[in-house]
Protein backbone atom coordinates (compact mmCIF):
# COMPACT_ATOMS: atom_id res chain seq x y z
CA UNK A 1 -48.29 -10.67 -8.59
CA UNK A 2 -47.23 -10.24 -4.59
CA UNK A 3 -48.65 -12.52 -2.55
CA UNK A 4 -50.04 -10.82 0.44
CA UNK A 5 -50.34 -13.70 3.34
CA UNK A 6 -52.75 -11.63 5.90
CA UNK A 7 -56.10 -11.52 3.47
CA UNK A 8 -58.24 -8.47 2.93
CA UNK A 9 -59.38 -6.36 5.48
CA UNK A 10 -62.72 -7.83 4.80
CA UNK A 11 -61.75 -11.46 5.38
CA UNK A 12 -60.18 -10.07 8.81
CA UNK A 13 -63.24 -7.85 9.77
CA UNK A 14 -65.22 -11.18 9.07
CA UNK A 15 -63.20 -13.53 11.18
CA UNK A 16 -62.31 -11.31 14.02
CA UNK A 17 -64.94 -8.48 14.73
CA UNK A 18 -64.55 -5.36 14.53
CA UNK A 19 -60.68 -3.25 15.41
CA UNK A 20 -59.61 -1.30 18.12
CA UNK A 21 -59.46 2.40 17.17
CA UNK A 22 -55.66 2.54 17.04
CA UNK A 23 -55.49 -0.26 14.51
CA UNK A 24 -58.03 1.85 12.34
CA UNK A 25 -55.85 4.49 12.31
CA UNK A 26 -52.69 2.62 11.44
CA UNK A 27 -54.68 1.16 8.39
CA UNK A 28 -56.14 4.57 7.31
CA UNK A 29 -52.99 5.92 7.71
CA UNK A 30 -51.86 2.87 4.62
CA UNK A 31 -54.89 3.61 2.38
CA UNK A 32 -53.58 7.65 2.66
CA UNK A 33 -50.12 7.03 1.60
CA UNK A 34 -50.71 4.16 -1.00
CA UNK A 35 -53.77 6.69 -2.84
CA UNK A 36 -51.68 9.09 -2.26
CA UNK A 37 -48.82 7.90 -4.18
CA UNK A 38 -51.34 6.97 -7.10
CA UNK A 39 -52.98 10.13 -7.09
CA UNK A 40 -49.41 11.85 -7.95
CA UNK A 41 -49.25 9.72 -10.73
CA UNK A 42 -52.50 10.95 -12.21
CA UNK A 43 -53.98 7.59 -10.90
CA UNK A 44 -57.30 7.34 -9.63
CA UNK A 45 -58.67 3.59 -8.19
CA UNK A 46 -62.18 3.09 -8.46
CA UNK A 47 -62.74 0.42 -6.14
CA UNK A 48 -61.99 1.65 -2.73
CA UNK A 49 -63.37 -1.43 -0.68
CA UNK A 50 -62.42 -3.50 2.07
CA UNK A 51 -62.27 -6.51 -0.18
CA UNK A 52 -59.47 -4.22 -2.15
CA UNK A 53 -57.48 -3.58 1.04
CA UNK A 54 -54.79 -6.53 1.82
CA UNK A 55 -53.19 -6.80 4.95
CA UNK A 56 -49.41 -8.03 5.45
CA UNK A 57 -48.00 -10.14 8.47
CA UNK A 58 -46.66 -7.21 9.29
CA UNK A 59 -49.80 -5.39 9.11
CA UNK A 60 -49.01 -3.21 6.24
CA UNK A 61 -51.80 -2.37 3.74
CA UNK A 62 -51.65 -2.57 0.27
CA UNK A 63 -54.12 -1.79 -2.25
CA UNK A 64 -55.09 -3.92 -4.90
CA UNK A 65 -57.78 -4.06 -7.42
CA UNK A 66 -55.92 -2.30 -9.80
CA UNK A 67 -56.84 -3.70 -13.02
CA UNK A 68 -59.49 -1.08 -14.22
CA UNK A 69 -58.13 2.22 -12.73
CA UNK A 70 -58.34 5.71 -14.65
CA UNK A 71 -55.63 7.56 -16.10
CA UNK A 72 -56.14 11.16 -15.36
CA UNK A 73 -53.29 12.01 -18.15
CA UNK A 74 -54.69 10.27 -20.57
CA UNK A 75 -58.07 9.79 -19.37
CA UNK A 76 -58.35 6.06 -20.37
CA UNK A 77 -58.38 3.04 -18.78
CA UNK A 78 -55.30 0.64 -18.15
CA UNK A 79 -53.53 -2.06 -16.37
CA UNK A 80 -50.82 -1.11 -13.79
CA UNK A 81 -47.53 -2.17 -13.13
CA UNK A 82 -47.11 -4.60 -10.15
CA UNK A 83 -43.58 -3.98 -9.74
CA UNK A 84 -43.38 -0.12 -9.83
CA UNK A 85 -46.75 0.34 -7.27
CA UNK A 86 -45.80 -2.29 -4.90
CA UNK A 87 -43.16 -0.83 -2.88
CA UNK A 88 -45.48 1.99 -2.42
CA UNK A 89 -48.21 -0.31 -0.20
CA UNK A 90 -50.13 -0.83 -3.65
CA UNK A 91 -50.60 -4.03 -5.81
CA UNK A 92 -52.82 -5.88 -8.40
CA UNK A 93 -54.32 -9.19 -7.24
């Protein structure tokens, strides 16, 4: 499990207020690529939330909440890899 040292977007939203609109767009930009990326591999996550959304200290998102996603290949339910998704802004926490 990665540790991710800059908390979830929520715990940042709370603490701070709300972000300027470039800083939106950076993080929108990591939720793209990481679904993306899990989407080609016939995963879908079905827990898109800002709780789910972890921030790095260097600001890079990574998606977690992984533990009940859906298989679109074998339309079941299972539990990811950490180690193959997280170089690819996603993880399980």
């Amino acid at each position: 499990m990665e540790y991710v040292e800059g908390g979830s977007l929520r715990s940042i939203l709370e603490r701070f207020g709300s972000f300027q609109e470039q800083l939106i767009r950076i993080y929108i930009q990591g939720v793209v690529e990481g679904l993306i990326y899990l989407h080609s591999k016939g995963i879908i996550h079905r827990d898109i939330k800002s709780a789910n959304l972890l921030v790095t200290k260097d600001g890079v998102i990574k998606i977690a909440g992984l533990s009940l996603t859906t298989d679109t290949y074998k339309h079941t339910y299972s539990l990811l890899s950490l180690s193959s998704l997280s170089s690819y802004g996603v993880c399980d926490v």
